[in-house]
Protein backbone atom coordinates (compact mmCIF):
# COMPACT_ATOMS: atom_id res chain seq x y z
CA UNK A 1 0.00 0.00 0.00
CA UNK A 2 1.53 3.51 -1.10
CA UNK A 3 2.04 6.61 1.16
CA UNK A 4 -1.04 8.30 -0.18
CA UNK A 5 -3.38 5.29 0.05
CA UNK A 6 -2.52 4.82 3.64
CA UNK A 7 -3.19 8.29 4.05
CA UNK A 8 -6.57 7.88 2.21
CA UNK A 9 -7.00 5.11 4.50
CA UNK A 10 -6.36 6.51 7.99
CA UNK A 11 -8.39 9.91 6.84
CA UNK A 12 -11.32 8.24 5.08
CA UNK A 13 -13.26 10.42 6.63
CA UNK A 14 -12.45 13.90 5.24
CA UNK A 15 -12.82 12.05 1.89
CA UNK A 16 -15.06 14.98 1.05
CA UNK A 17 -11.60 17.32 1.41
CA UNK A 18 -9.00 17.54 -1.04
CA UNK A 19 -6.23 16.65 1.01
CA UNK A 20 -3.04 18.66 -0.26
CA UNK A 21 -0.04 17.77 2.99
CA UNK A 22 0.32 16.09 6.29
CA UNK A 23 2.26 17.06 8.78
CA UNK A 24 3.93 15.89 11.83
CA UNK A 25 4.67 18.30 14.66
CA UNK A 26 4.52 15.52 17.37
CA UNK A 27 2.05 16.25 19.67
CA UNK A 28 -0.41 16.81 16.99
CA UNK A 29 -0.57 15.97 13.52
CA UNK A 30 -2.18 18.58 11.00
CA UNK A 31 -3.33 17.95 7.90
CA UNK A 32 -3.99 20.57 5.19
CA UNK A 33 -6.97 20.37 2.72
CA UNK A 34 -9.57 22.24 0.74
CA UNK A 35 -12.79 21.96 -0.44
CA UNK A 36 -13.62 21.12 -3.84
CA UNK A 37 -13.87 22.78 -7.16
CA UNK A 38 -17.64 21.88 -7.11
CA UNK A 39 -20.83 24.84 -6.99
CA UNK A 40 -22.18 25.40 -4.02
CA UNK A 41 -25.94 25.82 -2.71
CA UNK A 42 -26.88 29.40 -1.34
CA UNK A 43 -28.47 28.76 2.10
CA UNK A 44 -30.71 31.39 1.79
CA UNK A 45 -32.46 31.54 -1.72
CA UNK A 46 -31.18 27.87 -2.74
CA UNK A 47 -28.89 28.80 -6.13
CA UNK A 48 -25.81 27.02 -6.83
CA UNK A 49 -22.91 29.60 -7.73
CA UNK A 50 -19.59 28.98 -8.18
CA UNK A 51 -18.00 32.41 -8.43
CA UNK A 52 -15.31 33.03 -5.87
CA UNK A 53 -15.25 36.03 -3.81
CA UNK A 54 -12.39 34.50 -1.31
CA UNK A 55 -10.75 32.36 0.83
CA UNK A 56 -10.02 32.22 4.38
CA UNK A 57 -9.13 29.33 6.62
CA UNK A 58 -11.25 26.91 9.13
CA UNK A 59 -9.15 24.92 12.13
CA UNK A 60 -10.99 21.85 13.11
CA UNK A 61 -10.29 18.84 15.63
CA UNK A 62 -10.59 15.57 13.72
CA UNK A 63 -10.56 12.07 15.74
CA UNK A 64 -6.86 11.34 17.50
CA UNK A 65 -4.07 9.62 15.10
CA UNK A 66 -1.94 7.00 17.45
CA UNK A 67 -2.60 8.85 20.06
CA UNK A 68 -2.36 11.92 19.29
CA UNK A 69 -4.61 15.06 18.52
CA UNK A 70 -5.29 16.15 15.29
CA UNK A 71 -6.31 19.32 13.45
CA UNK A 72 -7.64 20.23 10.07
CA UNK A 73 -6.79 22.91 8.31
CA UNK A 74 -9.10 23.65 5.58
CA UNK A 75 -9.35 26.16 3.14
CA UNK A 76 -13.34 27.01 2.55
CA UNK A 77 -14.50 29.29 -0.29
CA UNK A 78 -16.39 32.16 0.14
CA UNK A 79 -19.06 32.15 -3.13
CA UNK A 80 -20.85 34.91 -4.69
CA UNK A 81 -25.19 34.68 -5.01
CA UNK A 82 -25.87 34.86 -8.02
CA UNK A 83 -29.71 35.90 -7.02
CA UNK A 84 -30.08 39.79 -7.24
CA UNK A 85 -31.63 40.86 -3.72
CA UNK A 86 -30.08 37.42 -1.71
CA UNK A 87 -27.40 38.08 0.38
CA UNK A 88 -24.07 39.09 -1.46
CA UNK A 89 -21.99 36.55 -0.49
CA UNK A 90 -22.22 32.85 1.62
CA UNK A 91 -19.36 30.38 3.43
CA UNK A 92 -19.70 26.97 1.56
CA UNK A 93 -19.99 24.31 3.98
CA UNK A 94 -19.37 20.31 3.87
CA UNK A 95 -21.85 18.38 5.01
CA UNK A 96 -20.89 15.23 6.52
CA UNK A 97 -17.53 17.17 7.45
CA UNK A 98 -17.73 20.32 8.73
CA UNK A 99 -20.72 21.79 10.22
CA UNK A 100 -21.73 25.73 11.05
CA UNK A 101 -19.94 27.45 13.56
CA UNK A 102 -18.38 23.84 14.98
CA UNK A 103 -14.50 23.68 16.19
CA UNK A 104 -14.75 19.36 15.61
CA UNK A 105 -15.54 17.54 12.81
CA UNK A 106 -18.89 15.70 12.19
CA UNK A 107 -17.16 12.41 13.31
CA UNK A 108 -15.63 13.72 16.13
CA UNK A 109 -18.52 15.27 17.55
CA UNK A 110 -20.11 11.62 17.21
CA UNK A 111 -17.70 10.25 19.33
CA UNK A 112 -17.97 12.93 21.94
CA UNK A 113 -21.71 12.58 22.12
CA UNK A 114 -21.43 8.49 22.63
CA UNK A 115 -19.21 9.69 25.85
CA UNK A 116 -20.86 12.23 26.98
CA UNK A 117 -24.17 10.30 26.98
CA UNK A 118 -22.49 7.69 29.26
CA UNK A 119 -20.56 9.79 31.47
CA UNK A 120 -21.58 13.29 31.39
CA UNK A 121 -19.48 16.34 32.18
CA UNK A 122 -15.87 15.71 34.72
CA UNK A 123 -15.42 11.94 33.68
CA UNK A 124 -16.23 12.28 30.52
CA UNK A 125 -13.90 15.54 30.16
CA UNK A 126 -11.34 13.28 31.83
CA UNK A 127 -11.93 10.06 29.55
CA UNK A 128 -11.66 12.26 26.58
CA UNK A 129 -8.64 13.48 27.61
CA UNK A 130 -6.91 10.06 28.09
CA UNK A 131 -8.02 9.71 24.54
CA UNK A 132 -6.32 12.64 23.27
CA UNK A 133 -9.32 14.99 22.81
CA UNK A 134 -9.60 18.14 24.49
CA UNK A 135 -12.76 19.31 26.53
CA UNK A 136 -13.23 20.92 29.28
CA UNK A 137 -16.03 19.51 31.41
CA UNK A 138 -19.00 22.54 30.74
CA UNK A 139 -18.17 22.12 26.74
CA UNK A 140 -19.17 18.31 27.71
CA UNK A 141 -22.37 19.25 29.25
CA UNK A 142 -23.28 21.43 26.33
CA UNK A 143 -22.59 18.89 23.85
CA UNK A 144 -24.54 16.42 25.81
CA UNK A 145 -27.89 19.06 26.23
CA UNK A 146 -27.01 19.63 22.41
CA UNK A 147 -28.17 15.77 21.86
CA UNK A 148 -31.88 15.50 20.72
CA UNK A 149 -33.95 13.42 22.89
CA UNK A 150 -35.86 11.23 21.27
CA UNK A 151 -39.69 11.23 20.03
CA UNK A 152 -42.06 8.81 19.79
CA UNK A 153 -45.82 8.66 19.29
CA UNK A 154 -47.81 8.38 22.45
CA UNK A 155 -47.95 4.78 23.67
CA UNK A 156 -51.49 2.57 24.72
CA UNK A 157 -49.33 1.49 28.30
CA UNK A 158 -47.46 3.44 30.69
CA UNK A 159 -46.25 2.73 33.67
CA UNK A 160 -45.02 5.85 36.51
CA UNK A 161 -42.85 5.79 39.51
CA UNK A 162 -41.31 7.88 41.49
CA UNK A 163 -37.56 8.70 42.82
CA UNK A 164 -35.69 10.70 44.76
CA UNK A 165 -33.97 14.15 43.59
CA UNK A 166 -33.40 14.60 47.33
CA UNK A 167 -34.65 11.45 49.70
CA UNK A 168 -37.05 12.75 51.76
CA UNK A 169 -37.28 15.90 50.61
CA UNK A 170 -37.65 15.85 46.43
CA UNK A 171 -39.04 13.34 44.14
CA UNK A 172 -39.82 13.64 40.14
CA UNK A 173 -41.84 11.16 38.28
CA UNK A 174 -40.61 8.90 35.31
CA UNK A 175 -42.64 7.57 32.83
CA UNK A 176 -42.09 4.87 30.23
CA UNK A 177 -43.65 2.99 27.92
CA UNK A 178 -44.94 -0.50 29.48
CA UNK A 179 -44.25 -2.46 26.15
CA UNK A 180 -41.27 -1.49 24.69
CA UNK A 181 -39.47 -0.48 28.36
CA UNK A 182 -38.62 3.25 26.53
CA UNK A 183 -38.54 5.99 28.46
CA UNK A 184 -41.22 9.14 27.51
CA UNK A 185 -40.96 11.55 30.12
CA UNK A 186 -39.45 12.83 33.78
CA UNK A 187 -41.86 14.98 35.59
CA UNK A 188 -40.08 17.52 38.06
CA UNK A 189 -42.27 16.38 40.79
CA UNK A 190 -44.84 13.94 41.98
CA UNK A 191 -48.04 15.44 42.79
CA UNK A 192 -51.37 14.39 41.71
CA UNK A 193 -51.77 18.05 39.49
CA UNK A 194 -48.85 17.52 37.50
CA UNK A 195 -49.29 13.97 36.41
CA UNK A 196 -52.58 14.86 35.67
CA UNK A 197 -51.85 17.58 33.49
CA UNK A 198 -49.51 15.38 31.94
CA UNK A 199 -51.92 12.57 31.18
CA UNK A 200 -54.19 15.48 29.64
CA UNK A 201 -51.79 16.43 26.99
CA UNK A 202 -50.77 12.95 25.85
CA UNK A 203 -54.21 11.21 24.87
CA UNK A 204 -54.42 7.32 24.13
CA UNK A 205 -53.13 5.93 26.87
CA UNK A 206 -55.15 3.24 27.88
CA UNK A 207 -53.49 1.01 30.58
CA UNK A 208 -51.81 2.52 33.47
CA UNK A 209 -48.87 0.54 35.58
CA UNK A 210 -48.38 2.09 39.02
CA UNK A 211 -47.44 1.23 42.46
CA UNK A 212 -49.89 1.51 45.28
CA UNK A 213 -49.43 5.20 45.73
CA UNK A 214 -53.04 7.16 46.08
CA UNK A 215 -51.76 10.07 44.58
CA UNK A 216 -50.97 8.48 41.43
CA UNK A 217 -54.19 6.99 41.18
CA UNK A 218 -55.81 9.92 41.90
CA UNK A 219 -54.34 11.84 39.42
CA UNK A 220 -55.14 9.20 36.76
CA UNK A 221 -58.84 8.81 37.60
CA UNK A 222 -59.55 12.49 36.95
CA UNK A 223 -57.38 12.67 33.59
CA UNK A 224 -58.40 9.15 32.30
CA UNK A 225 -61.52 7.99 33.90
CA UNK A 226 -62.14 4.96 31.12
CA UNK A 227 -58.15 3.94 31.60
CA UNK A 228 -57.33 0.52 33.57
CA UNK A 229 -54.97 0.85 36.55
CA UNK A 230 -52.67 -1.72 37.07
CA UNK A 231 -51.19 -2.06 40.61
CA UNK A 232 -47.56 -3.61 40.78
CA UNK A 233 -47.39 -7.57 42.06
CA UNK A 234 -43.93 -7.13 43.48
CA UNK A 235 -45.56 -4.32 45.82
CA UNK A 236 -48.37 -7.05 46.24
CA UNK A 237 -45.89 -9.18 47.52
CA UNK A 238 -43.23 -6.74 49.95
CA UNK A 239 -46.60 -5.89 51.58
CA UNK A 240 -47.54 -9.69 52.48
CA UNK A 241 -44.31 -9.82 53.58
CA UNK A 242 -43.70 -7.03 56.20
CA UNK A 243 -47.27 -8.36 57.18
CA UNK A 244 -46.15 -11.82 57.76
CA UNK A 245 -43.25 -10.22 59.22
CA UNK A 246 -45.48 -8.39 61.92
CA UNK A 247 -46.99 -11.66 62.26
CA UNK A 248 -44.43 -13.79 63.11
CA UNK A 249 -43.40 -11.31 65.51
CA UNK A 250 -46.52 -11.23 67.25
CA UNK A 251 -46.49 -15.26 68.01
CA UNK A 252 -42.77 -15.62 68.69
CA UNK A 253 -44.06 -16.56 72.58
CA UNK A 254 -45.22 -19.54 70.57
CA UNK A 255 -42.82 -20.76 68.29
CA UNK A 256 -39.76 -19.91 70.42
CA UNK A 257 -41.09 -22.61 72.88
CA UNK A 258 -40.05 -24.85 70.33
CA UNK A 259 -36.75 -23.96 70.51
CA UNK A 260 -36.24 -23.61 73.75
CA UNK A 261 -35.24 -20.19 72.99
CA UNK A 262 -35.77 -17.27 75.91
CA UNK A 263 -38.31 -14.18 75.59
CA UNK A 264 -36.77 -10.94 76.41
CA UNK A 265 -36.83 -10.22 80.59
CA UNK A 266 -36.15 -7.82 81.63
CA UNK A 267 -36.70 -3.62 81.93
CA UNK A 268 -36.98 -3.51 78.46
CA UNK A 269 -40.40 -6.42 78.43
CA UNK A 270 -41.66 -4.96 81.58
CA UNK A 271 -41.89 -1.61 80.04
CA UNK A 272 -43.32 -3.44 76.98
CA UNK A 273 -46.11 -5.09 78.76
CA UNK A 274 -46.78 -1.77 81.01
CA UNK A 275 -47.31 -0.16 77.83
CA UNK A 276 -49.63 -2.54 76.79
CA UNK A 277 -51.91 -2.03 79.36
CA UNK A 278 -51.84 1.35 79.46
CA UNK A 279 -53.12 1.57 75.79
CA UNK A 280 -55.90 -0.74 75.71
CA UNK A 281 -57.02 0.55 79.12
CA UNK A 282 -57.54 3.58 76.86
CA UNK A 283 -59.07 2.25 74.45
CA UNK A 284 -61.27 -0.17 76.49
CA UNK A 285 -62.67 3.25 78.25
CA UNK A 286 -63.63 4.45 74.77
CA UNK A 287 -60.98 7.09 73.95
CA UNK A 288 -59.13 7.23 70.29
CA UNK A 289 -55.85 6.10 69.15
CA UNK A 290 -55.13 9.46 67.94
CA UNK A 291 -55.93 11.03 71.79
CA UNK A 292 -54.10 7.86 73.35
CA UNK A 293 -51.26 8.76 71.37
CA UNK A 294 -51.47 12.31 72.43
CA UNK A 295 -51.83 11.17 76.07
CA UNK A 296 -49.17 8.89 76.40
CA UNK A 297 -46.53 10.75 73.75
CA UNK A 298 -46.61 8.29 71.92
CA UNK A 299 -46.14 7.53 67.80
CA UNK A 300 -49.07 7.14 66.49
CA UNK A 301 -47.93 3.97 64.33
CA UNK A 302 -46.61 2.84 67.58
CA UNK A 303 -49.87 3.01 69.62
CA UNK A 304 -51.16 0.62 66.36
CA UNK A 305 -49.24 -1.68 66.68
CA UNK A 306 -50.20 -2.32 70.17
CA UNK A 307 -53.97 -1.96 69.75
CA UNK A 308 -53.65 -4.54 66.72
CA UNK A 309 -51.88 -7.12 69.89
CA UNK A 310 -55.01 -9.01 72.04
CA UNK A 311 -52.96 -10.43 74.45
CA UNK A 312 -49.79 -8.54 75.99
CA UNK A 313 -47.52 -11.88 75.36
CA UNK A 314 -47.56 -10.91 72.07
CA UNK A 315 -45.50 -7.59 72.01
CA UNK A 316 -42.67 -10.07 73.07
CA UNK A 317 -39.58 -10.81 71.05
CA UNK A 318 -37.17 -13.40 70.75
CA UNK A 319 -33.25 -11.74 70.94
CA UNK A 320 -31.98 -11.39 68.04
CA UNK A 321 -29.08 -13.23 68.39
CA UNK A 322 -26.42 -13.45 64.81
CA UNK A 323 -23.92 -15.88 64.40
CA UNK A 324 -20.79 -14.39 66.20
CA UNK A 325 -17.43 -15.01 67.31
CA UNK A 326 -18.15 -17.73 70.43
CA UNK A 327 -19.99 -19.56 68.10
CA UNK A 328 -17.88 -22.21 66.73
CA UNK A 329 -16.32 -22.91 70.78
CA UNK A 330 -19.77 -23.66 71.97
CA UNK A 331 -19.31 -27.19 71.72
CA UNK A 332 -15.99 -27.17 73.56
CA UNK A 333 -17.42 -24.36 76.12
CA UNK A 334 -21.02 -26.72 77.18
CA UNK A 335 -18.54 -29.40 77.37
CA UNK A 336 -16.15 -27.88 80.35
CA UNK A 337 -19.27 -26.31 81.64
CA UNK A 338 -20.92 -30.01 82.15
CA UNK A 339 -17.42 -31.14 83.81
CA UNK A 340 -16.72 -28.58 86.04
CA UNK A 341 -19.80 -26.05 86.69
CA UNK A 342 -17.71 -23.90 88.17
CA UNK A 343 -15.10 -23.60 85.98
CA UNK A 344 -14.53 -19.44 86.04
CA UNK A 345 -14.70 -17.33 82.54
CA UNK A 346 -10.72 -16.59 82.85
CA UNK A 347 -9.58 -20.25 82.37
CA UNK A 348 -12.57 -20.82 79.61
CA UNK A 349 -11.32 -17.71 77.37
CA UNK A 350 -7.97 -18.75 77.64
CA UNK A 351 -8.47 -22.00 76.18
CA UNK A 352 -10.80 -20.91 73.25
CA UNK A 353 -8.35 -18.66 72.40
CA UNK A 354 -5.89 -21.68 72.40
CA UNK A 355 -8.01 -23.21 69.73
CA UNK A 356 -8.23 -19.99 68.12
CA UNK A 357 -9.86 -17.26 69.44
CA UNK A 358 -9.95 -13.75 68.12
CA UNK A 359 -12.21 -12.13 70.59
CA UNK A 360 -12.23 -10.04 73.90
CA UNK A 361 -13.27 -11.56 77.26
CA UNK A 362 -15.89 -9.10 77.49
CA UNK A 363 -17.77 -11.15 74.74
CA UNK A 364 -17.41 -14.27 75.78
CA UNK A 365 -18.94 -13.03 79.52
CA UNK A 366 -22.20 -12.17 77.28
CA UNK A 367 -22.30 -14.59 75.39
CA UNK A 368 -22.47 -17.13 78.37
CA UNK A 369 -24.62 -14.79 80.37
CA UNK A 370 -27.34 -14.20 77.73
CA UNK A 371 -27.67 -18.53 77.65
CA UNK A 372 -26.51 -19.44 73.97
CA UNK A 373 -23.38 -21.47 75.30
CA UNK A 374 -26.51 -23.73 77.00
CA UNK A 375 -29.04 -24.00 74.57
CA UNK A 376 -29.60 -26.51 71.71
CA UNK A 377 -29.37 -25.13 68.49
CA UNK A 378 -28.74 -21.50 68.01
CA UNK A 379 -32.00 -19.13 68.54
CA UNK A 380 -33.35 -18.44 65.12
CA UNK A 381 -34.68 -14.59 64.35
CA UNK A 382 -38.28 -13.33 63.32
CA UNK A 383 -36.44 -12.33 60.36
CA UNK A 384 -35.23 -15.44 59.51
CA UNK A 385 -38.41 -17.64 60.22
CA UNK A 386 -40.48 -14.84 58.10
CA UNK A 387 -38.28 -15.74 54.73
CA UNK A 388 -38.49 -19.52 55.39
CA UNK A 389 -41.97 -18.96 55.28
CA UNK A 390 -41.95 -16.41 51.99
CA UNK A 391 -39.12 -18.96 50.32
CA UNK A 392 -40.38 -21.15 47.50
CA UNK A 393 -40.66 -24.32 48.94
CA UNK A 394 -38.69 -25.76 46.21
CA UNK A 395 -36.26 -23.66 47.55
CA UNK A 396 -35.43 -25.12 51.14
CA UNK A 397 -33.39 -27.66 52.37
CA UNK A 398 -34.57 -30.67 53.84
CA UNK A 399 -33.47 -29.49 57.48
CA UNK A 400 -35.45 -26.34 56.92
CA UNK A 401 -38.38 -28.04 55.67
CA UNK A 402 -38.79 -29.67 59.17
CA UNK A 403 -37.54 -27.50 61.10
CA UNK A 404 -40.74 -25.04 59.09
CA UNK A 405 -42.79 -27.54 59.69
CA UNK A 406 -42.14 -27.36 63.53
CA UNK A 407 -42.64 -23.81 64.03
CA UNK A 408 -45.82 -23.49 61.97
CA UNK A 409 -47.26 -26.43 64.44
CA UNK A 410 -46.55 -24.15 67.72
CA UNK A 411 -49.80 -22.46 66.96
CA UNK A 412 -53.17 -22.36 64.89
CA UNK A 413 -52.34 -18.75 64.10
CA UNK A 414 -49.02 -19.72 62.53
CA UNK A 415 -49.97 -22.30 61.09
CA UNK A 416 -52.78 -20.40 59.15
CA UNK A 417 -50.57 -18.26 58.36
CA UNK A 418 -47.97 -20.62 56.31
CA UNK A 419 -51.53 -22.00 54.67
CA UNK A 420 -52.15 -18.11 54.01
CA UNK A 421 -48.84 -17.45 52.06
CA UNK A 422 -49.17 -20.27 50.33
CA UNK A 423 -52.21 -19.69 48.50
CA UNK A 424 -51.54 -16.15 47.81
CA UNK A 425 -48.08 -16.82 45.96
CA UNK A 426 -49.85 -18.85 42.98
CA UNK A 427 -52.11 -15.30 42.15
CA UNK A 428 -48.53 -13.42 41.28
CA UNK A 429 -48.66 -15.30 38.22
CA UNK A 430 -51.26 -13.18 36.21
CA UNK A 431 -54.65 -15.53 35.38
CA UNK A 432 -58.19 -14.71 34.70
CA UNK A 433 -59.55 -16.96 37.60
CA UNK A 434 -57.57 -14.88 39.87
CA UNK A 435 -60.12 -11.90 40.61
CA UNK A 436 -62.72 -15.06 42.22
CA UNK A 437 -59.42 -16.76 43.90
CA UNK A 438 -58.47 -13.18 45.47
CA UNK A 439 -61.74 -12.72 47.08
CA UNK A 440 -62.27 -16.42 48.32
CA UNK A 441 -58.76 -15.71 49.77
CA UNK A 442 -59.47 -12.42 51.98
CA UNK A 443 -62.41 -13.56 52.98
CA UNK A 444 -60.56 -16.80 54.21
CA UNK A 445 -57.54 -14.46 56.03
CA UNK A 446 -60.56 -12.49 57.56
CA UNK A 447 -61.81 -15.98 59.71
CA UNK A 448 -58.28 -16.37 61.14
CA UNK A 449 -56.80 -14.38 64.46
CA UNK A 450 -53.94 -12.15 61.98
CA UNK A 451 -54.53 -8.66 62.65
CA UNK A 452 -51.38 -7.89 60.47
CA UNK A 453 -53.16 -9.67 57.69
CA UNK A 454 -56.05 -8.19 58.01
CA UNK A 455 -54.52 -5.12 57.48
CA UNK A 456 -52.64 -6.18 54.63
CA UNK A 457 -56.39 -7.10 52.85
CA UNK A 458 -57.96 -3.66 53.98
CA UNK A 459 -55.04 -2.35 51.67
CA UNK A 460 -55.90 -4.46 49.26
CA UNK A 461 -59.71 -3.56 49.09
CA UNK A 462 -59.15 0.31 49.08
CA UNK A 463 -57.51 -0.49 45.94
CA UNK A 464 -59.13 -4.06 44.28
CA UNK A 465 -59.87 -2.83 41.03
CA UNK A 466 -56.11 -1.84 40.38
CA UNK A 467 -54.53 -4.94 42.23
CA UNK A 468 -57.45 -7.10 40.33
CA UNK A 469 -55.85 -5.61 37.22
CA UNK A 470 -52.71 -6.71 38.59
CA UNK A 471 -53.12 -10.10 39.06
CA UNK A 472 -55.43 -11.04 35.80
CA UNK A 473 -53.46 -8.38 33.26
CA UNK A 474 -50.22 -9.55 31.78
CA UNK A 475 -48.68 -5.95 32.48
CA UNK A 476 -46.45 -4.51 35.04
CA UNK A 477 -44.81 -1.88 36.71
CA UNK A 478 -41.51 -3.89 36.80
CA UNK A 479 -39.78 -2.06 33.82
CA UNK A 480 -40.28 1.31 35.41
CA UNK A 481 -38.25 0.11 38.81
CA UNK A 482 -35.66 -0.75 36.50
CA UNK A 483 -35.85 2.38 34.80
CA UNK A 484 -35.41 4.28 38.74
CA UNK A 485 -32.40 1.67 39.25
CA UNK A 486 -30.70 3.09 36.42
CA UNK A 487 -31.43 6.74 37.37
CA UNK A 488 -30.11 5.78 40.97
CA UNK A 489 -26.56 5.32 39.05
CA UNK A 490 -26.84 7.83 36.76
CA UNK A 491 -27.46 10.49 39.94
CA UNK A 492 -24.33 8.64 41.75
CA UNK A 493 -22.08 8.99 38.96
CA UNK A 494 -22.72 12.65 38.69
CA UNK A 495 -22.13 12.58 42.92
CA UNK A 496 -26.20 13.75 43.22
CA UNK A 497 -25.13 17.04 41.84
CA UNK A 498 -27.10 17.27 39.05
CA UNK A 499 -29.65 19.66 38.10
CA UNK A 500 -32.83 18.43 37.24
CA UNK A 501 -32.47 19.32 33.70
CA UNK A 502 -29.56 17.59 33.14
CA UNK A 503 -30.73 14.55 35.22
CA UNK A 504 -34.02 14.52 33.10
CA UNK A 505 -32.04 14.55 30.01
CA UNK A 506 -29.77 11.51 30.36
CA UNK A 507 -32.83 9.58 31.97
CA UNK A 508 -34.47 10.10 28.67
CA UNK A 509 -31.12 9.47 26.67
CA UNK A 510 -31.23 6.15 28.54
């Protein structure tokens, strides 16, 4: 291959330009060119005219050369009109090449765009630099605003969320299209008026995927009366959860009789159970949760979850006890306890840490007063039993499946409760029997002693049509979450600095 081809080769993109030299000044490489001998369109009136009125010179960047920068000199004609009353005279430009009033070539600006669009302004100022292309961090950020977001025609299903500009303090709204996952539009807020007046200007939409939020649904009733809400089945399912959660902490004075495992005993359970009289005293003589909160400075979430408690054992707990350092001594440390009862702490640390060891003496003291070097088996959390129950049974070992089994005996309240779970999990799959199965099922929770539950299905009625929707339509609100995932990173990468503009802009980039 000859000198010029290569050249030709490794500059195929200013084939447009007549290249006349190029250069090596070894930080940067120029090369010299011109535009053709060709007419030229006026950009005002449209005539071609090739009648020369001057030259003058344009520097552009092109893409980097081994490394290195390099610049374009070109030499650009300025043509006569040949229109009486145009404009006298007119640049020429090259489309393809150079473009009005740019400093990079069309190419160039392509690959600062596909950066840009990925890292915004400081890293991608700082990756482009590594690549031997100039830009400061604010040219970045105008280059990316400068990309065109794109348009689409208004689709049938939607599905909104919302995130945090500021947790606790600022949220904005996305919206995507449910069927093809693209994104359509970030709202600067989440408020019922705004999503309304959104939903206004953008007829069509039919279906509407959303999570449980009342706002939301408010603001779609009164913009699209005829659409179909669609509530979310993963929400469905974190709210059975924290329910069955509640639960299982309400009956650990049963199933931690199973284990042998204590019930707290001390100021802390005495205080509980004081409590607990105190509010339904209050409530027995007739006066509100609200006032009994009031009275007793109290949360009033707090003063729930005692009223939703019948018995005062239940406000209980089991210690939440995780796997720790004295853990794998306890065989060695029950053994020397059985031999010698009175064998002191000293001598028993000093031998563990023998075998071992890594902790302070301090530890091992609680650890042997709090009864876990004595007991059984290990005391298993509310936590813990909670996701053995919400675990695909597939999903279990063998050991868990009895040691399930166990727990869920302690109790008829427990074990209507595993019986519970289990018949809601099969309505997450989306089915049109599942409208009949979901009412047969809360009217079935509603017969058994589960307060927690029963809140969990009062949810659900305040909003049946939309979770009725969710369990018979096909659709969901899962693409939007992953939409907010990917805003999550996009807002740490730019360190949550980010103005709302330019947030909202590489959302919609995607």
């Amino acid at each position: 291959m000859g000198v010029n081809e290569l050249v030709q080769t490794v500059f195929s993109g200013l084939s447009p330009l007549v290249m006349e030299d190029v250069v090596d000044e070894g930080e940067r490489i120029v090369v010299r060119a011109r535009t053709p001998l060709e007419t030229a369109v006026c950009p005002v009136c449209g005539a071609s005219s090739g009648r020369v009125h001057g030259y003058h010179w344009r520097t552009v960047a092109d893409v980097p050369v081994d490394g290195r920068r390099v610049v374009v000199r070109v030499r650009v004609r300025r043509l006569v009109c040949p229109t009486r009353g145009c404009r006298h005279t007119f640049r020429e430009q090259v489309p393809g090449v150079l473009e009005r009033y740019q400093r990079r070539t069309a190419r160039l600006t392509r690959q600062v765009k596909a950066v840009v669009k990925e890292l915004a302004g400081r890293a991608g100022s700082r990756l482009l630099a590594i690549l031997a292309v100039g830009l400061s961090r604010h040219t970045a950020l105008r280059t990316l605003l400068r990309i065109p977001l794109p348009t689409g025609r208004v689709p049938r299903v939607i599905g909104v969320d919302d995130f945090a500009l500021r947790r606790r303090h600022r949220y904005a709204t996305v919206v995507i299209d449910a069927e093809t996952h693209e994104r359509i539009d970030v709202l600067p807020d989440r408020t019922a008026d705004t999503l309304e007046a959104w939903l206004r200007g953008h007829p069509g939409i039919e279906v509407v995927c959303r999570d449980g939020s009342a706002t939301y649904a408010e603001a779609i009733r009164r913009a699209l009366p005829d659409a179909v809400q669609v509530g979310d089945r993963w929400h469905l399912w974190k709210n059975l959860c924290e329910a069955a959660l509640s639960e299982v902490k309400a009956h650990s004075t049963c199933w931690a009789t199973v284990l042998d495992a204590p019930i707290y005993d001390g100021p802390r359970a005495q205080t509980t159970l004081e409590r607990w009289h105190q509010i339904h005293g209050l409530l027995e003589q007739g006066v509100g949760l609200l006032e009994c909160a009031r009275r007793l400075q109290l949360a009033l979430n707090t003063v729930k979850r005692y009223a939703r408690a019948d018995r005062p054992e239940r406000m209980l707990r089991v210690p939440k006890f995780r796997a720790g350092l004295v853990d794998p001594y306890r065989e060695h440390l029950r053994k020397r306890r059985s031999e010698d009862p009175g064998v002191p702490v000293q001598h028993l640390f000093e031998e563990i840490k023998t075998l071992g060891f890594t902790g302070c003496l301090n530890l091992l003291h609680k650890y042997i007063n709090q009864g876990r070097a004595d007991a059984d088996r290990s005391h298993i959390s509310p936590r813990r039993l909670a996701r053995m129950l919400l675990t695909r049974p597939d999903n279990l070992k063998p050991e868990q499946h009895e040691l399930l089994a166990k727990l869920t005996a302690a109790c008829p309240e427990m074990t209507q409760l595993a019986s519970d779970i289990r018949d809601f999990a099969p309505l997450l799959t989306p089915h049109t029997d599942n409208a009949d199965a979901l009412t047969h099922w809360i009217a079935q929770v509603r017969t058994a002693d589960l307060p927690h539950l029963h809140a969990f299905t009062r949810g659900l009625e305040r909003d049946i049509d939309a979770v009725i929707a969710g369990l018979t339509l096909p659709y969901s609100n899962g693409p939007t979450e992953g939409v907010n995932t990917k805003t999550k990173r996009i807002a740490r990468q730019m360190h949550r600095r980010a103005g709302f503009t330019l947030l909202r802009h590489r959302i919609l980039l995607g």
